[in-house]
C-alpha atoms as a PDB file:
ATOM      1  CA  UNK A   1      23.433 132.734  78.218  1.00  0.00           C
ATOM      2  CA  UNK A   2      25.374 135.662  80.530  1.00  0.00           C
ATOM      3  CA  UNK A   3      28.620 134.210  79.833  1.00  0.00           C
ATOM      4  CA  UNK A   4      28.233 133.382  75.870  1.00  0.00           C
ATOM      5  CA  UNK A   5      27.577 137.703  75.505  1.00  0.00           C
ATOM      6  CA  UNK A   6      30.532 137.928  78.101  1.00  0.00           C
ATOM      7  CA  UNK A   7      32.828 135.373  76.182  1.00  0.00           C
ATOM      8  CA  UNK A   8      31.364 136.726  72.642  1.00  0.00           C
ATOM      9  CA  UNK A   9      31.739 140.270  73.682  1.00  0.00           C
ATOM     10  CA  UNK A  10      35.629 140.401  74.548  1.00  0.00           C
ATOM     11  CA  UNK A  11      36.494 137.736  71.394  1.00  0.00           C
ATOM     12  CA  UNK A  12      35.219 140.981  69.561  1.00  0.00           C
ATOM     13  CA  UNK A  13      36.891 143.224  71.344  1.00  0.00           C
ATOM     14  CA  UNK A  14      39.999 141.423  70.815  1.00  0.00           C
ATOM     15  CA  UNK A  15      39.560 140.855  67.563  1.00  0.00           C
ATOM     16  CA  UNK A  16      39.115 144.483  66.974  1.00  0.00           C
ATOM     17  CA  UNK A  17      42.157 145.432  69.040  1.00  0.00           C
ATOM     18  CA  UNK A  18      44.149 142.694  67.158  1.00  0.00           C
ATOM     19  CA  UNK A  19      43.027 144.188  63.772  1.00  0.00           C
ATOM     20  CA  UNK A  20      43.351 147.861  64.876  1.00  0.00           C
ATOM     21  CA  UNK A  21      47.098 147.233  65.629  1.00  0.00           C
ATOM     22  CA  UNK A  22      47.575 146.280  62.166  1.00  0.00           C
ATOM     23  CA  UNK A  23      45.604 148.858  60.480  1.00  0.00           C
ATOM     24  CA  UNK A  24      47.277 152.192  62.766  1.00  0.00           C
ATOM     25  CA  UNK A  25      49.694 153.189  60.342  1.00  0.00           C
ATOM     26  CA  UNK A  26      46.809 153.831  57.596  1.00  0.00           C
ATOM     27  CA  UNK A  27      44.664 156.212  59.848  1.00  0.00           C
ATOM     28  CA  UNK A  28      42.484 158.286  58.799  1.00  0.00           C
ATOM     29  CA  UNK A  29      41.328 162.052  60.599  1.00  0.00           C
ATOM     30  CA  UNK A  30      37.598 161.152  62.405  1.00  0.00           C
ATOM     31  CA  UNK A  31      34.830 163.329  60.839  1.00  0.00           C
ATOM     32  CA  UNK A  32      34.102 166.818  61.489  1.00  0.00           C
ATOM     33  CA  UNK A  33      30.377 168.484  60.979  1.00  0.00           C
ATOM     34  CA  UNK A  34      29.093 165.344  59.040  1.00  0.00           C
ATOM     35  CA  UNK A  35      25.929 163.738  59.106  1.00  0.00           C
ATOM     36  CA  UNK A  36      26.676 159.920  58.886  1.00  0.00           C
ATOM     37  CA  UNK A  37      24.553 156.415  58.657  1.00  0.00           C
ATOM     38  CA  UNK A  38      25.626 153.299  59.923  1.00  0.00           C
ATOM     39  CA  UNK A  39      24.737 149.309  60.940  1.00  0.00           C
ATOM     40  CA  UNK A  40      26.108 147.127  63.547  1.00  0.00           C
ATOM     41  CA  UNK A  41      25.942 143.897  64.584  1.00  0.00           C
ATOM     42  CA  UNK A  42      24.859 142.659  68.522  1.00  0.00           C
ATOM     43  CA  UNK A  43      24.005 145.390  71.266  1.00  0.00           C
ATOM     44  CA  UNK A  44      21.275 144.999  73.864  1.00  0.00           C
ATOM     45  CA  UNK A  45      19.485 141.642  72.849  1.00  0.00           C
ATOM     46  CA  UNK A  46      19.403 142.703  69.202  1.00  0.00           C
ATOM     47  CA  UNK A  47      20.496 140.869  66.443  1.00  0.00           C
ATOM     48  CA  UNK A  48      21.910 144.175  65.122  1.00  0.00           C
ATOM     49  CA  UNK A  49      20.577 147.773  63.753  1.00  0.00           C
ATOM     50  CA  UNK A  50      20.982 150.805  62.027  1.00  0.00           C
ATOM     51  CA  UNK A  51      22.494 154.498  63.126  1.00  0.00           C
ATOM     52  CA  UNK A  52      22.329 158.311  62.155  1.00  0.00           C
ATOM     53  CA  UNK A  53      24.555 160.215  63.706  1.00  0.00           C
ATOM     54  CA  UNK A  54      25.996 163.539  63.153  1.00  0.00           C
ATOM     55  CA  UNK A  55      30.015 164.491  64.111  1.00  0.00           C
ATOM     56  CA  UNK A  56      30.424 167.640  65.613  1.00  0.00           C
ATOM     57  CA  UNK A  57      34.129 167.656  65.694  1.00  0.00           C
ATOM     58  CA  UNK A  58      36.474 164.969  65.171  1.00  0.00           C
ATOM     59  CA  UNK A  59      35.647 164.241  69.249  1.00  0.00           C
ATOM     60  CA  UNK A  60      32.418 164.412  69.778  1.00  0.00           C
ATOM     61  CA  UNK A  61      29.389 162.617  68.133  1.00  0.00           C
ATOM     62  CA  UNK A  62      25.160 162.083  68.856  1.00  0.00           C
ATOM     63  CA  UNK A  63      23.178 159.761  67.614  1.00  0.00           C
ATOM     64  CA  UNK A  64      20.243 157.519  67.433  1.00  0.00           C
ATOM     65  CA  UNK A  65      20.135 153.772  66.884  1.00  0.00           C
ATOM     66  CA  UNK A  66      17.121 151.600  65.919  1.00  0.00           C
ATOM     67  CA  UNK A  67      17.160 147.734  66.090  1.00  0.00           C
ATOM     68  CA  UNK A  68      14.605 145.346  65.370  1.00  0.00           C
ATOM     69  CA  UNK A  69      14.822 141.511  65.746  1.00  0.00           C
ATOM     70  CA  UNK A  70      12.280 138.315  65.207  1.00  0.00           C
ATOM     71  CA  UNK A  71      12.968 134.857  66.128  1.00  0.00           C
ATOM     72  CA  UNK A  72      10.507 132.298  65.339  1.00  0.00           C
ATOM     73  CA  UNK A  73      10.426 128.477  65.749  1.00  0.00           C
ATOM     74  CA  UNK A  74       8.183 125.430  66.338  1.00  0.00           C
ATOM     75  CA  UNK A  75       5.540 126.520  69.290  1.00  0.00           C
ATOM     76  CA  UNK A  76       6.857 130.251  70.069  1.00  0.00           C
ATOM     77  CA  UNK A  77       7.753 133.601  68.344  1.00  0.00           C
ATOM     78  CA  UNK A  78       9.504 136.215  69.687  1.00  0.00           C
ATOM     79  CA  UNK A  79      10.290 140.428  68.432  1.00  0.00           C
ATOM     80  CA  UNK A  80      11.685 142.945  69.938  1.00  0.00           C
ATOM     81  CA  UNK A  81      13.051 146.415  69.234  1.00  0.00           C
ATOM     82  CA  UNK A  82      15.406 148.761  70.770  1.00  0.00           C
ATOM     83  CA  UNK A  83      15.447 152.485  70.343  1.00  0.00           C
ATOM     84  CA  UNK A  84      17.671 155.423  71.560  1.00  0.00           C
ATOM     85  CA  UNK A  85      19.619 158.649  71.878  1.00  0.00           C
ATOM     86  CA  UNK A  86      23.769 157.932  72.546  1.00  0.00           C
ATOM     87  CA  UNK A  87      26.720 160.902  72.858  1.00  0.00           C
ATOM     88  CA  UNK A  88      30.120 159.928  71.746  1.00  0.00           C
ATOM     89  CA  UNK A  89      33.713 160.858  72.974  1.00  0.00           C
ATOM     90  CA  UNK A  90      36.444 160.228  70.369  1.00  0.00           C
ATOM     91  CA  UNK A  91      40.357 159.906  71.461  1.00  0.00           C
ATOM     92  CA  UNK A  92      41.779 161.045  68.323  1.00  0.00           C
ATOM     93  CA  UNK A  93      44.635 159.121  66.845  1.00  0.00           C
ATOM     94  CA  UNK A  94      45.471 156.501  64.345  1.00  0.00           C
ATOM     95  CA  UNK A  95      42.879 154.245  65.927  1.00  0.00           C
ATOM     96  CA  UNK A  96      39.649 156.273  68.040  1.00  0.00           C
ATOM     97  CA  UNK A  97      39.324 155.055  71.868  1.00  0.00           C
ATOM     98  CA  UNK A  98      35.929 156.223  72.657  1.00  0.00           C
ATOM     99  CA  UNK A  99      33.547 156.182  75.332  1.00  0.00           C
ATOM    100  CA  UNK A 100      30.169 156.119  74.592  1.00  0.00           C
ATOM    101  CA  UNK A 101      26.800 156.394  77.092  1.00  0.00           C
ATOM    102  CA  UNK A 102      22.927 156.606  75.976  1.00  0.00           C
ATOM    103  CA  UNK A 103      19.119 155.884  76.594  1.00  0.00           C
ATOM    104  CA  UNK A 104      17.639 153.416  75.304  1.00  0.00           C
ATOM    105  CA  UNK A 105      13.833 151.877  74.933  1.00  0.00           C
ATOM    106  CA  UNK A 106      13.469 147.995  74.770  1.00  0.00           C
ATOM    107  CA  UNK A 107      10.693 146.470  74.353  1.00  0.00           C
ATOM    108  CA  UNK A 108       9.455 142.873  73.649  1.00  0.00           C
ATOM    109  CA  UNK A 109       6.807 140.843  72.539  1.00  0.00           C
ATOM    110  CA  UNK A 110       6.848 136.102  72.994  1.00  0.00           C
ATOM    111  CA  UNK A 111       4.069 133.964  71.742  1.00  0.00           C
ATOM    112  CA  UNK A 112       3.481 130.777  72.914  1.00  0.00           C
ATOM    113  CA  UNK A 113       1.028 128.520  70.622  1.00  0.00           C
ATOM    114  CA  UNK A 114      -0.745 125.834  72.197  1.00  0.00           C
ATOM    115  CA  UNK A 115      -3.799 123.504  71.736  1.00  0.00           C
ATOM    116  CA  UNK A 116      -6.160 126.462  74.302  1.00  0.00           C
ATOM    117  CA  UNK A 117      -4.959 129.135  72.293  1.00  0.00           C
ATOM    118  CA  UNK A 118      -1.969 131.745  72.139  1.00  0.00           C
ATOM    119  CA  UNK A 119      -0.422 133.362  74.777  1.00  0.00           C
ATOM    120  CA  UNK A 120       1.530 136.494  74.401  1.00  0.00           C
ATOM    121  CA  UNK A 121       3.860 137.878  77.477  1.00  0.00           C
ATOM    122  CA  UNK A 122       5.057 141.922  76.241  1.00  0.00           C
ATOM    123  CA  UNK A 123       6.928 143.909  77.887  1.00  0.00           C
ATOM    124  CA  UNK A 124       9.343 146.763  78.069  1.00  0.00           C
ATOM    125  CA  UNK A 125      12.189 148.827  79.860  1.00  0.00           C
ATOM    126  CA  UNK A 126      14.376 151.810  79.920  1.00  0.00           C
ATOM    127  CA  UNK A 127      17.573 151.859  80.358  1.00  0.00           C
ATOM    128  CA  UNK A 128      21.253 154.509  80.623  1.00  0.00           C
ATOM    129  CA  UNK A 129      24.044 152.692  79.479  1.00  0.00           C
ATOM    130  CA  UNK A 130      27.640 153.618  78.816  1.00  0.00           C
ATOM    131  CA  UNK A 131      30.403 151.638  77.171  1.00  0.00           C
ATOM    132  CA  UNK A 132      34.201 151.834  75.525  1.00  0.00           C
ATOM    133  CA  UNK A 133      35.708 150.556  72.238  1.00  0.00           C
ATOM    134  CA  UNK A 134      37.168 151.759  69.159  1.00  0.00           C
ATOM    135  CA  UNK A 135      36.839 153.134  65.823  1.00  0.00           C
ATOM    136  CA  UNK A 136      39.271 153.355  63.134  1.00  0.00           C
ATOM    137  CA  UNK A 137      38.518 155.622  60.287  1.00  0.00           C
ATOM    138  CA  UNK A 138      39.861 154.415  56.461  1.00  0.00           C
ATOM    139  CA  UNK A 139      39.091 157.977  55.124  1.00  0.00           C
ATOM    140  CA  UNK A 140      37.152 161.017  56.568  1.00  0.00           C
ATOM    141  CA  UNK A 141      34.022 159.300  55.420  1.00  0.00           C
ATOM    142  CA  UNK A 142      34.353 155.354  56.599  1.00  0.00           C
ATOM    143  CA  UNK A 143      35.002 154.070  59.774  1.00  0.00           C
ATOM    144  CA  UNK A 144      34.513 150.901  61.978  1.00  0.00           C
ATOM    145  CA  UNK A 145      33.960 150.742  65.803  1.00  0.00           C
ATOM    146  CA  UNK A 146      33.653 147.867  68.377  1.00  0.00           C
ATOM    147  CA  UNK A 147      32.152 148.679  71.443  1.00  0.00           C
ATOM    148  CA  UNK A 148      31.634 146.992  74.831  1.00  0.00           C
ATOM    149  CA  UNK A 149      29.031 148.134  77.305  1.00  0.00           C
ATOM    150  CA  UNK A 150      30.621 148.264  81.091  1.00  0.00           C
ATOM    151  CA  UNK A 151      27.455 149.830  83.054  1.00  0.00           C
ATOM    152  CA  UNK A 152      23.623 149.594  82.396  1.00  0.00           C
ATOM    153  CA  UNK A 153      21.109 151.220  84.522  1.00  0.00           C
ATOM    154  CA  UNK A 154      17.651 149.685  83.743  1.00  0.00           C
ATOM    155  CA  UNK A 155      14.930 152.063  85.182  1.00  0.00           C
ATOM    156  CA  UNK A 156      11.961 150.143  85.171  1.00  0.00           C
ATOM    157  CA  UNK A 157      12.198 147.260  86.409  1.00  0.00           C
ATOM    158  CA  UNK A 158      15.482 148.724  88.685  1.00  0.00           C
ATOM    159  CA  UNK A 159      18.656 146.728  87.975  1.00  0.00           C
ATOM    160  CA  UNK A 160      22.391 147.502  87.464  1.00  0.00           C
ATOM    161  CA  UNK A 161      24.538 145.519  85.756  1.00  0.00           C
ATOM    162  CA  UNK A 162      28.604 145.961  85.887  1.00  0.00           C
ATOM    163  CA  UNK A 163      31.210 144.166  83.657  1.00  0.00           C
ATOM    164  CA  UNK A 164      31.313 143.210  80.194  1.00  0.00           C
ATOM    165  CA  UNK A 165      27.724 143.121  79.388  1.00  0.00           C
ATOM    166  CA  UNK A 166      27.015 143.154  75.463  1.00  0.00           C
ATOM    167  CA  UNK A 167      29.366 144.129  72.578  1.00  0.00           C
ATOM    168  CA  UNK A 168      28.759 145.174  69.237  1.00  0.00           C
ATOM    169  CA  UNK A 169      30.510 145.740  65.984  1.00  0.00           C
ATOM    170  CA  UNK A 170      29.740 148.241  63.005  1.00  0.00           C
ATOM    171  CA  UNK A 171      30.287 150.385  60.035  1.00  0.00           C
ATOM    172  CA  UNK A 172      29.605 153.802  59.607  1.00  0.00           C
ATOM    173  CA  UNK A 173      29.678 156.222  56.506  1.00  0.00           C
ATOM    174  CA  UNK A 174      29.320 160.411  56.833  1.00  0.00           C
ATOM    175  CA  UNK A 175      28.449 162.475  54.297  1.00  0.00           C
ATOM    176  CA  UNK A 176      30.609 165.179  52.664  1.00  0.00           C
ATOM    177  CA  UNK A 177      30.176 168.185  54.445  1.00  0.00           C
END
């Protein structure tokens, strides 16, 4: 399981590098004092999620991303949700290096059915988490951004991962100012 996120994880990063060298010649200028919305795909045990964020300047961004997820089969069901607050640091240029670092809220919930009954196992965690990638911007408005987490601190229960731990692609759209 570790090393399908690692191995999934830097194909997208590659494949984002790959396409980014294609695309610098059509860059657009990162955002400036927009509010923006967004979805990606993977991060954190999700099977994706949703952003608002609002760009300060063209460098610096907040946000907050929400993800949800349900996986059900035969004798067990599982949901879980992620929630947090993220600051992000854009390189301008053609194509955006960034560097990106947050807290985040996990939480979830397996049932097991059996013949005695159900048995659900909950739980939940906190975590600080920071992370690099890209994100190329077609016009002021529309951009898209990979992003590979390289630290996470979970708080509760205490564990620190290094490396390539979890990757995630997305789109985002601002607003007009």
């Amino acid at each position: 399981m570790k090393m399908s996120k690692l191995l999934s994880s830097t194909l997208m990063l590659g494949a984002l590098l790959f396409g980014a060298g294609k695309a610098a010649a059509q860059g657009g200028i990162a955002p400036s004092q927009q509010l923006g919305i967004g979805v990606f795909a993977g991060g954190n045990g999700q099977g994706g999620g949703a952003s608002i964020q609002y760009a300060f300047t063209p460098a610096v961004q907040i946000g907050l991303e929400l993800g949800v997820g349900t996986v059900s089969n035969d004798n067990t069901s599982s949901s879980s949700y992620t929630g947090g607050l993220y600051a992000r640091w854009l390189f301008e240029g053609a194509v955006n290096p960034l560097i990106q670092a947050g807290f985040r809220i996990n939480g979830t919930s397996n049932t097991t059915k059996s013949s005695s009954g159900d048995v659900t196992v909950s739980g939940s965690n906190n975590s600080i988490y920071a992370g690099l990638g890209l994100e190329y911007f077609f016009t002021r408005n529309v951009g898209v951004f990979g992003l590979v987490e390289v630290l996470n601190l979970d708080l509760d229960p205490s564990q620190t991962t290094f490396g390539l731990n979890t990757g995630r692609v997305g789109v985002e759209w601002f607003f007009n100012p």
